[in-house]
PDB file of N, CA and C in Angstrom:
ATOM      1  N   UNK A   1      49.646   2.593   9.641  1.00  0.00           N
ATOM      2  CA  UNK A   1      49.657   3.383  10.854  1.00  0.00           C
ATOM      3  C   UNK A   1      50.410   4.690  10.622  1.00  0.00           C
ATOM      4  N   UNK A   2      51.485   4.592   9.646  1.00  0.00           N
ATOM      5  CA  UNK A   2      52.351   5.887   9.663  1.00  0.00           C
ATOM      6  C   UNK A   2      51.475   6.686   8.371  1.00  0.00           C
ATOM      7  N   UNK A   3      50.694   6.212   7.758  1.00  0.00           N
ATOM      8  CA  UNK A   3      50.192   7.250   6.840  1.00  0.00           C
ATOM      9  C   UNK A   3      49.306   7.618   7.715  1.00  0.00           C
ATOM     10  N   UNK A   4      48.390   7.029   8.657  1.00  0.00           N
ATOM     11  CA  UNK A   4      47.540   7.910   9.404  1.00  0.00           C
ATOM     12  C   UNK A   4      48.177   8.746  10.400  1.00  0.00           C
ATOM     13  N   UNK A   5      48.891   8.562  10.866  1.00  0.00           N
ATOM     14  CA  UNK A   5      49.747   9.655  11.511  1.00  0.00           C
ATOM     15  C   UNK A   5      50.080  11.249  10.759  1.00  0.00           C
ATOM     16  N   UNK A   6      50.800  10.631   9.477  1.00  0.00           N
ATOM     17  CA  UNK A   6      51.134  11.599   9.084  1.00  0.00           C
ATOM     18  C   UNK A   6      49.664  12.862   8.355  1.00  0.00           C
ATOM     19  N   UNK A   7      48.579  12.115   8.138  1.00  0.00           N
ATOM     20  CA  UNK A   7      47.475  12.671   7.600  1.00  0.00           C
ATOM     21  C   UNK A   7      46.874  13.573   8.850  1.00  0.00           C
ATOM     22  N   UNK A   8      46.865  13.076  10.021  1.00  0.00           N
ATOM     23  CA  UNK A   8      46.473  13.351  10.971  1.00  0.00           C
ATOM     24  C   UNK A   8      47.285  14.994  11.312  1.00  0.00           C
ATOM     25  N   UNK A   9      48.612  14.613  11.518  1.00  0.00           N
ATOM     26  CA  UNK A   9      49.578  16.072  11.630  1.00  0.00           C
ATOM     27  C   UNK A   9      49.324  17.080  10.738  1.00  0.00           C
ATOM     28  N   UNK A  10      49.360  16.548   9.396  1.00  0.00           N
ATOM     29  CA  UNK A  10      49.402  17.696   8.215  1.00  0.00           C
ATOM     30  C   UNK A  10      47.724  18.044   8.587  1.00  0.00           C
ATOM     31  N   UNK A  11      46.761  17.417   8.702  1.00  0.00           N
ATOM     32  CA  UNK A  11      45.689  18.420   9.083  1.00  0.00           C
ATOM     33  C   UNK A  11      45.374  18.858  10.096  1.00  0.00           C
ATOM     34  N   UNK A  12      46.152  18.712  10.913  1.00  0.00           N
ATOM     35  CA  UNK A  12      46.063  19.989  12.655  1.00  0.00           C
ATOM     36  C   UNK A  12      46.920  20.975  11.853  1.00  0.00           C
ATOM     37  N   UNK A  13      48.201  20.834  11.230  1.00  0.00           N
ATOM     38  CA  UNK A  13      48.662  22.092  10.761  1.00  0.00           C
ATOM     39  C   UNK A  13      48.074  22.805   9.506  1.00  0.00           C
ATOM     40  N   UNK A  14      47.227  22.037   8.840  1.00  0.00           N
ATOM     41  CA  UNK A  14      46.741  23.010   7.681  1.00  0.00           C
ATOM     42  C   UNK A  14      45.600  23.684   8.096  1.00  0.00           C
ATOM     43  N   UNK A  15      44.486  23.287   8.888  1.00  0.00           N
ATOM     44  CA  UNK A  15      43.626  23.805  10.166  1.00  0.00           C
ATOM     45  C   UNK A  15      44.299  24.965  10.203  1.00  0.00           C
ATOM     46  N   UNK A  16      45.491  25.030  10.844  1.00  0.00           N
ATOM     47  CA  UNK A  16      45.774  26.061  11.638  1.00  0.00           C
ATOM     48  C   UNK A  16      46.179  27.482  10.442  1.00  0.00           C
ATOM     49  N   UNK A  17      46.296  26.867   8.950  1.00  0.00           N
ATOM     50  CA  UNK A  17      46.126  27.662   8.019  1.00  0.00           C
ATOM     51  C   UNK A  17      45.588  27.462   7.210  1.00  0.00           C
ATOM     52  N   UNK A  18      44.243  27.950   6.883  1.00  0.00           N
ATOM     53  CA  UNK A  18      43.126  27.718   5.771  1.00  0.00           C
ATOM     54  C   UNK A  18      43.302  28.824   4.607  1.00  0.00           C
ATOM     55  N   UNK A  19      44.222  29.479   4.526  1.00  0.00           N
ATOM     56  CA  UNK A  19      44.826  29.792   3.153  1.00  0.00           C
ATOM     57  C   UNK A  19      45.767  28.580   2.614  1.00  0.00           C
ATOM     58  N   UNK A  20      46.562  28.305   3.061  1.00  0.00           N
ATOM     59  CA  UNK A  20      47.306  27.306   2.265  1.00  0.00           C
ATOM     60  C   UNK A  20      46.508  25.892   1.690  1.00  0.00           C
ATOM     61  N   UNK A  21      45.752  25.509   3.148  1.00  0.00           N
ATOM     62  CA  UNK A  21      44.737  24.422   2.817  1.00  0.00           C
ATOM     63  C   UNK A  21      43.437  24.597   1.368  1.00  0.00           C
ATOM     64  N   UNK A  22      43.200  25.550   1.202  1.00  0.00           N
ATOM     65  CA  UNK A  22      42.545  25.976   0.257  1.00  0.00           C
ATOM     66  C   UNK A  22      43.131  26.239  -1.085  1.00  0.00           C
ATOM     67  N   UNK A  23      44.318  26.658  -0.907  1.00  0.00           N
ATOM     68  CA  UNK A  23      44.981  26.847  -2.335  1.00  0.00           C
ATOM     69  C   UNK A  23      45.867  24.972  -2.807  1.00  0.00           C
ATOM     70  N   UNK A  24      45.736  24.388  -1.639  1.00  0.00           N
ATOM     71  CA  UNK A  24      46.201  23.279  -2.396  1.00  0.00           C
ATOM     72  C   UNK A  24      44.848  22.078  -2.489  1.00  0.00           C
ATOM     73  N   UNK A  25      44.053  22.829  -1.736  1.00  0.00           N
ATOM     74  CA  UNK A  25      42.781  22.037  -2.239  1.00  0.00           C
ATOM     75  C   UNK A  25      42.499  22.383  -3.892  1.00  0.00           C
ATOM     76  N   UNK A  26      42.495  23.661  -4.256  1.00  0.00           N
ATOM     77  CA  UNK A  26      41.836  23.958  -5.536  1.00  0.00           C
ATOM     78  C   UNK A  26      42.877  23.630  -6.313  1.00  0.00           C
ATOM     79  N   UNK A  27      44.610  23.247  -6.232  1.00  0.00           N
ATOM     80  CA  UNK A  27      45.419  22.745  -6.871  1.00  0.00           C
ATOM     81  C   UNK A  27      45.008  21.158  -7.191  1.00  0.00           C
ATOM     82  N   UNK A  28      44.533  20.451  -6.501  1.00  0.00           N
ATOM     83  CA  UNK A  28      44.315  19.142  -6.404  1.00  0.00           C
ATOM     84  C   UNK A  28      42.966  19.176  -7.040  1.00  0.00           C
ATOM     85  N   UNK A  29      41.763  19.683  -6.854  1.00  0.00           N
ATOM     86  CA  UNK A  29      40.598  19.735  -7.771  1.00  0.00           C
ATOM     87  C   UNK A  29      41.211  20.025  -9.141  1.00  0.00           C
ATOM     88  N   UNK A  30      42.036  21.009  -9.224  1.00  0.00           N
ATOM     89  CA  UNK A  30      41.926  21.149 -10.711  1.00  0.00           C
ATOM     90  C   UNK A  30      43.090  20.427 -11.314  1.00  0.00           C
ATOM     91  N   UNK A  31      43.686  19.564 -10.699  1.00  0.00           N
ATOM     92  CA  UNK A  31      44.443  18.321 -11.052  1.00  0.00           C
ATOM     93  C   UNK A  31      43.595  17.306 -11.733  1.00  0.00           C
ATOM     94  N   UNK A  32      42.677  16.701 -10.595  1.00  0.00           N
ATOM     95  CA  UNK A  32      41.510  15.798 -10.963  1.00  0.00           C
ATOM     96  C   UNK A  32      40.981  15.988 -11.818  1.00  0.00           C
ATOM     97  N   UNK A  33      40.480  17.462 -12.214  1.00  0.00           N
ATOM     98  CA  UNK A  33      39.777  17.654 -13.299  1.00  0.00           C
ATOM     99  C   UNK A  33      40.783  17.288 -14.298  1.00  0.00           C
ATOM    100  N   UNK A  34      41.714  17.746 -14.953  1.00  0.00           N
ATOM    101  CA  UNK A  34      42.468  17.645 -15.727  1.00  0.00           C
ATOM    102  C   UNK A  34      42.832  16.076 -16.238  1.00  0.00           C
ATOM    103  N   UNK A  35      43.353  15.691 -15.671  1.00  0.00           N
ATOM    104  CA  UNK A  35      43.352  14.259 -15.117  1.00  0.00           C
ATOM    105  C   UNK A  35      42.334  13.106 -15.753  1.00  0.00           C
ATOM    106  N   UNK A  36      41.352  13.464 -14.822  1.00  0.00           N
ATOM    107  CA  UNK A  36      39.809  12.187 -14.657  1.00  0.00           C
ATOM    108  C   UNK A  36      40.075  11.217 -14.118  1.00  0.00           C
ATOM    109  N   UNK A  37      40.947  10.232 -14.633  1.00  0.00           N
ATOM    110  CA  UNK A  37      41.151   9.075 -14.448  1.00  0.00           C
ATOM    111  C   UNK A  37      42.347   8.479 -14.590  1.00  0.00           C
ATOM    112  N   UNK A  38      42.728   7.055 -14.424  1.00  0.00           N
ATOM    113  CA  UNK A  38      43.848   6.736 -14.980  1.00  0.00           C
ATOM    114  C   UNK A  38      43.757   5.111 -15.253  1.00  0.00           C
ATOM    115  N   UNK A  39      44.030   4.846 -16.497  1.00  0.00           N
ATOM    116  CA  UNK A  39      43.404   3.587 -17.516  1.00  0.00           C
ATOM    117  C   UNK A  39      44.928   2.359 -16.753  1.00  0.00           C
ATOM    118  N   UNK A  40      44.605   1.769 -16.176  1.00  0.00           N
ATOM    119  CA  UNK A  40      45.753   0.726 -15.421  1.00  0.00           C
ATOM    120  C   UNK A  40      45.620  -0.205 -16.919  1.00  0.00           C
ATOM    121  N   UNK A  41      46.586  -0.985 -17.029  1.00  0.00           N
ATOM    122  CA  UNK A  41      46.565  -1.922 -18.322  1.00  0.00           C
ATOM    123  C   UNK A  41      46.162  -3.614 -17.430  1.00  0.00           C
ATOM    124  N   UNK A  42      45.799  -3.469 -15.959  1.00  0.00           N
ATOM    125  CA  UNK A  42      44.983  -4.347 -15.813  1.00  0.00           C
ATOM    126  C   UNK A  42      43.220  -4.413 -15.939  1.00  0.00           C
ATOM    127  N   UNK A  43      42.930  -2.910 -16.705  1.00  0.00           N
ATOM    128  CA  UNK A  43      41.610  -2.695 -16.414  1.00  0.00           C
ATOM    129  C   UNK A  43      41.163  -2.954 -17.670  1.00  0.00           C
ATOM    130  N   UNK A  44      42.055  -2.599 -18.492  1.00  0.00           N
ATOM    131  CA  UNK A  44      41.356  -2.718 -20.207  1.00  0.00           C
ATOM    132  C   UNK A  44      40.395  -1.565 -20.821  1.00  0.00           C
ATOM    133  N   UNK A  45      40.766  -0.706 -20.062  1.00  0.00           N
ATOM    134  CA  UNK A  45      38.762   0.063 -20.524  1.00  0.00           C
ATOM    135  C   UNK A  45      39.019   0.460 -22.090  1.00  0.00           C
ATOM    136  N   UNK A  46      38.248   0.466 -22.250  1.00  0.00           N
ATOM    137  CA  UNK A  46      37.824   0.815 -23.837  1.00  0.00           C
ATOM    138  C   UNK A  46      38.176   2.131 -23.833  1.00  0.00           C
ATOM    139  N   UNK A  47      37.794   3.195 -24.792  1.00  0.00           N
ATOM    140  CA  UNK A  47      37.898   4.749 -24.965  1.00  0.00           C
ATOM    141  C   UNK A  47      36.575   5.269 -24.117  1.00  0.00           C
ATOM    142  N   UNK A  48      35.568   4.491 -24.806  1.00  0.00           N
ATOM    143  CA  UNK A  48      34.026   5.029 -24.085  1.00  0.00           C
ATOM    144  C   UNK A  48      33.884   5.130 -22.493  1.00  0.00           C
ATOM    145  N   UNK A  49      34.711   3.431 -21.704  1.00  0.00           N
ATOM    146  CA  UNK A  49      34.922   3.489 -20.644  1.00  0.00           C
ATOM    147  C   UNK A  49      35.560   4.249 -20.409  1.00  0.00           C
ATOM    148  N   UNK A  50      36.696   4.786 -20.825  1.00  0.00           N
ATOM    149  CA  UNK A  50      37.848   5.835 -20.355  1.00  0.00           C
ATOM    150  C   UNK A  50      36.941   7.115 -19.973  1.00  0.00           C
ATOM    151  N   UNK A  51      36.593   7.518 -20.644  1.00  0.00           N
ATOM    152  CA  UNK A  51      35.533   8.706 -21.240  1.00  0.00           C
ATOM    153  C   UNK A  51      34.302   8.944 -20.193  1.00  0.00           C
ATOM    154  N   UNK A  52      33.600   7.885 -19.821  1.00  0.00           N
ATOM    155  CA  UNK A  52      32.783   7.980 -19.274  1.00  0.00           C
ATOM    156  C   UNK A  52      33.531   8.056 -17.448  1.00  0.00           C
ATOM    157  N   UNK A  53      34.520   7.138 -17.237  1.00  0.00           N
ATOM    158  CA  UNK A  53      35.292   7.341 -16.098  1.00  0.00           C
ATOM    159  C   UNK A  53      35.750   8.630 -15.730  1.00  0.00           C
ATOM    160  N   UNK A  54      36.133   9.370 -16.661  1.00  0.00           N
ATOM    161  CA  UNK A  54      36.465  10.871 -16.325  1.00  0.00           C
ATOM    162  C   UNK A  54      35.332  11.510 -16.025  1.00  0.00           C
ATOM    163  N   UNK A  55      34.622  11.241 -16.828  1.00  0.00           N
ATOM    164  CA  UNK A  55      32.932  12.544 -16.785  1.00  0.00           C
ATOM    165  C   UNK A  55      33.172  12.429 -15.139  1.00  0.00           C
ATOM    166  N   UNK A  56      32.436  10.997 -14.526  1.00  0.00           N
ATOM    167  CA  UNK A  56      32.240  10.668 -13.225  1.00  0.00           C
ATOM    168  C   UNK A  56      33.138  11.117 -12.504  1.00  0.00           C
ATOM    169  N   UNK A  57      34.781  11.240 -12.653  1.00  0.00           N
ATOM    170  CA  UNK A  57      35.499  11.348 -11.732  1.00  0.00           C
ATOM    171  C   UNK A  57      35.395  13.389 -11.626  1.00  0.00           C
ATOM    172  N   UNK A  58      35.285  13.672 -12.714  1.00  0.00           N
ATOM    173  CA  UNK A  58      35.318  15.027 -12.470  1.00  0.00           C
ATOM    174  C   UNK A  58      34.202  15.670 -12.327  1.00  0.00           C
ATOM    175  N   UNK A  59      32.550  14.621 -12.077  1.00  0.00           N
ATOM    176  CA  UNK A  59      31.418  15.383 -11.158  1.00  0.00           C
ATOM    177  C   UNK A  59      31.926  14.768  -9.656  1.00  0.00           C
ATOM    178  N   UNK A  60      32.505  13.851  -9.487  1.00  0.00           N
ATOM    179  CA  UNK A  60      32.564  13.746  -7.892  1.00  0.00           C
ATOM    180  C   UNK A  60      33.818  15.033  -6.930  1.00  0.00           C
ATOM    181  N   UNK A  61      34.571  15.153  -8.181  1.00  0.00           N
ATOM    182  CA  UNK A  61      35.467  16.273  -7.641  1.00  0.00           C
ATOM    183  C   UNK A  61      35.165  17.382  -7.551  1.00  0.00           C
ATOM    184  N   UNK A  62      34.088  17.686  -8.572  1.00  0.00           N
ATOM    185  CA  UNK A  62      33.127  19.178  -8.335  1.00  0.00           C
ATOM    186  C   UNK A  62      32.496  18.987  -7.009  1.00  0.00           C
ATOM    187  N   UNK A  63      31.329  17.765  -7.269  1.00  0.00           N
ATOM    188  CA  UNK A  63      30.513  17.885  -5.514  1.00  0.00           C
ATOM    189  C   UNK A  63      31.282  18.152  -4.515  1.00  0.00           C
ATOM    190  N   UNK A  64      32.799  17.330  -4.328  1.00  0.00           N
ATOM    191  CA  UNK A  64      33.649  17.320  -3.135  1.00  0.00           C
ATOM    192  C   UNK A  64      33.657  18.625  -2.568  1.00  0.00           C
ATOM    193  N   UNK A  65      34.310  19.232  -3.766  1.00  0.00           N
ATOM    194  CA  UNK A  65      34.865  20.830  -4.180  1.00  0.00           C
ATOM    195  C   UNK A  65      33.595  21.762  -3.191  1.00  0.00           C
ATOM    196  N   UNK A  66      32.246  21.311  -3.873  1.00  0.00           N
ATOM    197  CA  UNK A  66      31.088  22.020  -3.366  1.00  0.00           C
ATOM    198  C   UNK A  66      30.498  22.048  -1.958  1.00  0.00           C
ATOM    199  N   UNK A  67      31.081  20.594  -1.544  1.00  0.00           N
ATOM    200  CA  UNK A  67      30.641  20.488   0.113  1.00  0.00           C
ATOM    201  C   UNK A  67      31.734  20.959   0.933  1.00  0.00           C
ATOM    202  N   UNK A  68      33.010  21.065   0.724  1.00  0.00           N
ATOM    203  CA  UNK A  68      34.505  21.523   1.187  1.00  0.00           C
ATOM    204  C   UNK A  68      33.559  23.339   1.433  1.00  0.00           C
ATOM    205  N   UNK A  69      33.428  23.649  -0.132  1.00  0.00           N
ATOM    206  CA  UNK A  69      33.090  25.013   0.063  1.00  0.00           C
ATOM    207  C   UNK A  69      31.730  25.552   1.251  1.00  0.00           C
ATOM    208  N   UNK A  70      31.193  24.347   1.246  1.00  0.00           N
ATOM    209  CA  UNK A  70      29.821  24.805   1.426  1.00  0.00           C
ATOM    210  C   UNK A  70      30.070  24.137   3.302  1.00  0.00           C
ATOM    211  N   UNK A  71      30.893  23.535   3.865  1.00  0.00           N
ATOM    212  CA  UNK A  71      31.059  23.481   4.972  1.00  0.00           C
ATOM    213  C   UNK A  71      31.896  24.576   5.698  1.00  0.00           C
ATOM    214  N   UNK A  72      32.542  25.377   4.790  1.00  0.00           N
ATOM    215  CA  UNK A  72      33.779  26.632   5.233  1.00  0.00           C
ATOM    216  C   UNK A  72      32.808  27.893   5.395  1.00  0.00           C
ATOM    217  N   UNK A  73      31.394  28.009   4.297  1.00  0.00           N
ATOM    218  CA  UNK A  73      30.459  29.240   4.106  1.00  0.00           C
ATOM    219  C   UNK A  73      29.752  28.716   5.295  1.00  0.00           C
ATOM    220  N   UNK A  74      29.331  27.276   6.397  1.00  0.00           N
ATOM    221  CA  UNK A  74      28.490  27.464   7.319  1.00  0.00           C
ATOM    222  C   UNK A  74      29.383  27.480   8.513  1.00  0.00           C
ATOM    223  N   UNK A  75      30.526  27.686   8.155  1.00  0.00           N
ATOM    224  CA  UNK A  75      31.296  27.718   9.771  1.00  0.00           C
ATOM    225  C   UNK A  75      31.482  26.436  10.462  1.00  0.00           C
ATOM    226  N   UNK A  76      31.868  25.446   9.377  1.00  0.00           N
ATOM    227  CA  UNK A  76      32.047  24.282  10.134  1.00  0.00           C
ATOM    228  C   UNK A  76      33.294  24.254  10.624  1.00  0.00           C
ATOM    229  N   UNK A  77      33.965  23.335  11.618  1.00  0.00           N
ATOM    230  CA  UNK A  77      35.265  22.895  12.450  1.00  0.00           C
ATOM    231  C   UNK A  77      36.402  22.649  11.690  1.00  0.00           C
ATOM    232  N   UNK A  78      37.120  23.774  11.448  1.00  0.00           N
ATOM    233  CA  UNK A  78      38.514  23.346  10.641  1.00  0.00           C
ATOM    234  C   UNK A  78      39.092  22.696  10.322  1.00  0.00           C
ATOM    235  N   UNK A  79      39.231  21.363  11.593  1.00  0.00           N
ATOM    236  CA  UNK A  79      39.811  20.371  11.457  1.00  0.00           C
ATOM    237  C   UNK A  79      39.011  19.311  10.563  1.00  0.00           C
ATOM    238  N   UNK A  80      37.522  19.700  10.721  1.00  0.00           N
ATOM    239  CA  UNK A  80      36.805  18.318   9.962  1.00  0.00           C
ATOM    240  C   UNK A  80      37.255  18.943   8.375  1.00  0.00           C
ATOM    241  N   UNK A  81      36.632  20.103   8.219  1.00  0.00           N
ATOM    242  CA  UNK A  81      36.941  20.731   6.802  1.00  0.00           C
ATOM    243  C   UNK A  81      38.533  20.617   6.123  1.00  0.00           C
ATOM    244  N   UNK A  82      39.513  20.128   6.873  1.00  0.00           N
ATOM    245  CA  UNK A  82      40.961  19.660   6.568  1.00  0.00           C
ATOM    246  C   UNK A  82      40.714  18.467   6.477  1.00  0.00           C
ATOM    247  N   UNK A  83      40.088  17.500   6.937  1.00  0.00           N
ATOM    248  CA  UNK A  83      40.145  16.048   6.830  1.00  0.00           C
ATOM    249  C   UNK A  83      39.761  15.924   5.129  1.00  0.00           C
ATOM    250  N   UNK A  84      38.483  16.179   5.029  1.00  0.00           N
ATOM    251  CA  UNK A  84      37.781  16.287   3.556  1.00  0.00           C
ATOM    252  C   UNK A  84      38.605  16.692   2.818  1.00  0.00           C
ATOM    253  N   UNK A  85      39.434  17.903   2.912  1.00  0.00           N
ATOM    254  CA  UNK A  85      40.582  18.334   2.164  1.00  0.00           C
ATOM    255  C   UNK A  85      41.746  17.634   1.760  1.00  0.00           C
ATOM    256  N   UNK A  86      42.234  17.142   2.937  1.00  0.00           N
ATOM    257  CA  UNK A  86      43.600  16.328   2.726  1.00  0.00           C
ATOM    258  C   UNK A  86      42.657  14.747   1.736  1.00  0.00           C
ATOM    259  N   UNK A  87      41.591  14.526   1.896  1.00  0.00           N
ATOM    260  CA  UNK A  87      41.165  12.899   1.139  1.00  0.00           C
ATOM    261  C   UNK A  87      41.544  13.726  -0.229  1.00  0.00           C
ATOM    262  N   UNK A  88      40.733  14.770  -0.735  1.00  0.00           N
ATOM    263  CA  UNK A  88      40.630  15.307  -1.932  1.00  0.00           C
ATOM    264  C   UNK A  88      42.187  15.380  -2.473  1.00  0.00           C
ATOM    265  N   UNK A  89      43.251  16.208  -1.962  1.00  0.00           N
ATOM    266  CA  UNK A  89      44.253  16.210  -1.841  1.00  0.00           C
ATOM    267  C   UNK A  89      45.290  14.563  -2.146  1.00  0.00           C
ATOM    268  N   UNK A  90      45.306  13.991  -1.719  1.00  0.00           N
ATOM    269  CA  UNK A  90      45.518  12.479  -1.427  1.00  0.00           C
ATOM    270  C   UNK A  90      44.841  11.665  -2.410  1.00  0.00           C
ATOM    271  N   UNK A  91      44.043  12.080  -3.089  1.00  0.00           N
ATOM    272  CA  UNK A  91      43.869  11.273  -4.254  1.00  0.00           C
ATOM    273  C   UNK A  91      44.007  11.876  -5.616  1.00  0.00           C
ATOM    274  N   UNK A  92      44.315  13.282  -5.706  1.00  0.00           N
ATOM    275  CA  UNK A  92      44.815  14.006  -6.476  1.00  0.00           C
ATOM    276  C   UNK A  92      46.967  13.703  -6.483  1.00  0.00           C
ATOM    277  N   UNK A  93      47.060  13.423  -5.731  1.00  0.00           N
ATOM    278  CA  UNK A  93      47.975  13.065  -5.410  1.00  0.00           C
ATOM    279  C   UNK A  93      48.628  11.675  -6.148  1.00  0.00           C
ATOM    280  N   UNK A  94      47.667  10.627  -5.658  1.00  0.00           N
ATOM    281  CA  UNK A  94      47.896   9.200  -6.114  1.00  0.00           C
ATOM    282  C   UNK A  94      47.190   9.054  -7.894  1.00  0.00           C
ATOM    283  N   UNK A  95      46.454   9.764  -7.836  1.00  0.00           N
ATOM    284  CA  UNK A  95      45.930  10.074  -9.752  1.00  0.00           C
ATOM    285  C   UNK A  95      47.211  10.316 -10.297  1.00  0.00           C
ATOM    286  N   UNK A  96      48.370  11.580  -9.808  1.00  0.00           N
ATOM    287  CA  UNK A  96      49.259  11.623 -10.304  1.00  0.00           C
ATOM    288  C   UNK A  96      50.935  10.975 -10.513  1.00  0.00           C
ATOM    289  N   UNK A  97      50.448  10.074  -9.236  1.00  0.00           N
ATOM    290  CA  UNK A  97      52.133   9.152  -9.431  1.00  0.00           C
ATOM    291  C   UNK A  97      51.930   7.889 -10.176  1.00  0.00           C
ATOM    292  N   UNK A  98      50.155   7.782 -10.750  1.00  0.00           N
ATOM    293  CA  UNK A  98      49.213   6.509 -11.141  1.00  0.00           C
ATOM    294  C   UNK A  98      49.838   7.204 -12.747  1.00  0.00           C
ATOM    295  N   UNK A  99      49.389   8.329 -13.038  1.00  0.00           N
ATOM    296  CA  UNK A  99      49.959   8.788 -14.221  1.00  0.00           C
ATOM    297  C   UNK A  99      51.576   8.894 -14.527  1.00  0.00           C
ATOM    298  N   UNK A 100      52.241   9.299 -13.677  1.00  0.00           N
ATOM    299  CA  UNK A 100      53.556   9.517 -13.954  1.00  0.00           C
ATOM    300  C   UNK A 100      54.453   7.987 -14.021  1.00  0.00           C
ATOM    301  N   UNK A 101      53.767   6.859 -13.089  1.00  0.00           N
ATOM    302  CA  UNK A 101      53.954   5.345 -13.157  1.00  0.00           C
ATOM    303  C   UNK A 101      53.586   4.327 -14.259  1.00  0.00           C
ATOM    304  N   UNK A 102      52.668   5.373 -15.344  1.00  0.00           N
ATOM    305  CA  UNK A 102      51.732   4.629 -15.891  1.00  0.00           C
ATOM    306  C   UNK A 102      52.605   3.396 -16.637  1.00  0.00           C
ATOM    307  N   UNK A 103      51.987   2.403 -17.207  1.00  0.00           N
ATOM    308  CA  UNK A 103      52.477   1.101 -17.791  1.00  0.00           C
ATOM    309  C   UNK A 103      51.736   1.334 -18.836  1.00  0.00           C
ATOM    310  N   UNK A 104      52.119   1.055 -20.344  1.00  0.00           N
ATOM    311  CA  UNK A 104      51.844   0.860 -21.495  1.00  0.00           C
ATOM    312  C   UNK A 104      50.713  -0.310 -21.374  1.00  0.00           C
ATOM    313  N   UNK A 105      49.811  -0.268 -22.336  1.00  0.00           N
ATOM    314  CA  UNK A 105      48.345  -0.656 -22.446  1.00  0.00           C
ATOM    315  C   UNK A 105      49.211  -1.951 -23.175  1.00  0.00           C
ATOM    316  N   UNK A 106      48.954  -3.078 -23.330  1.00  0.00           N
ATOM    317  CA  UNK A 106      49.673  -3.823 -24.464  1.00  0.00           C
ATOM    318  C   UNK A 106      48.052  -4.867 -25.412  1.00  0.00           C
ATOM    319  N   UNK A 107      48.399  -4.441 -26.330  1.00  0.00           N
ATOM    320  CA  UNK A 107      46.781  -4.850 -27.652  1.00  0.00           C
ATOM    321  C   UNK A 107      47.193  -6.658 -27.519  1.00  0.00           C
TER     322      UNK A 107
END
């Protein structure tokens, strides 16, 4: 309940500024990109899996990227175009405390 709260606030106020919302959107895309993925040592993936998990994660962050853009070029409702933002945001987010948390793979 309190993370939806708080998701809810931060996008009436980033709405209310779509410069900031935009520059930490394209901070968080190009996180993801960088990024891709993150190999949990309950998942096991191989290199190929690793590999192929990134490709995917960094075409879904392009499309995101592309409909974010492509709802701001038709004049869609700020607030919806912040919602999409803050998800993008929010999992750029959790990619990185997934990395900074990471646990050693053990063979």
């Amino acid at each position: 309940m309190v993370s939806y709260l708080v998701i809810v606030i931060i996008s009436e106020k980033l709405s209310e500024h779509p410069q900031w919302l935009f520059a930490i959107v394209l901070l968080a895309i190009t996180g993801i990109g960088l990024i891709g993925t993150a190999n949990h040592p309950n998942m096991h993936m191989t290199s190929d899996e690793l590999m192929e998990s990134k490709k995917s994660a960094r075409t879904i962050v392009l499309l995101e990227g592309c409909i974010i853009l492509g709802c701001v070029l038709l004049d869609a409702d700020m607030v919806y175009v912040s919602y999409m933002a803050i998800a993008v945001i929010l999992c750029a987010a959790l990619l990185c405390i997934a990395k900074i948390f990471k646990q050693e793979v053990k063979e």
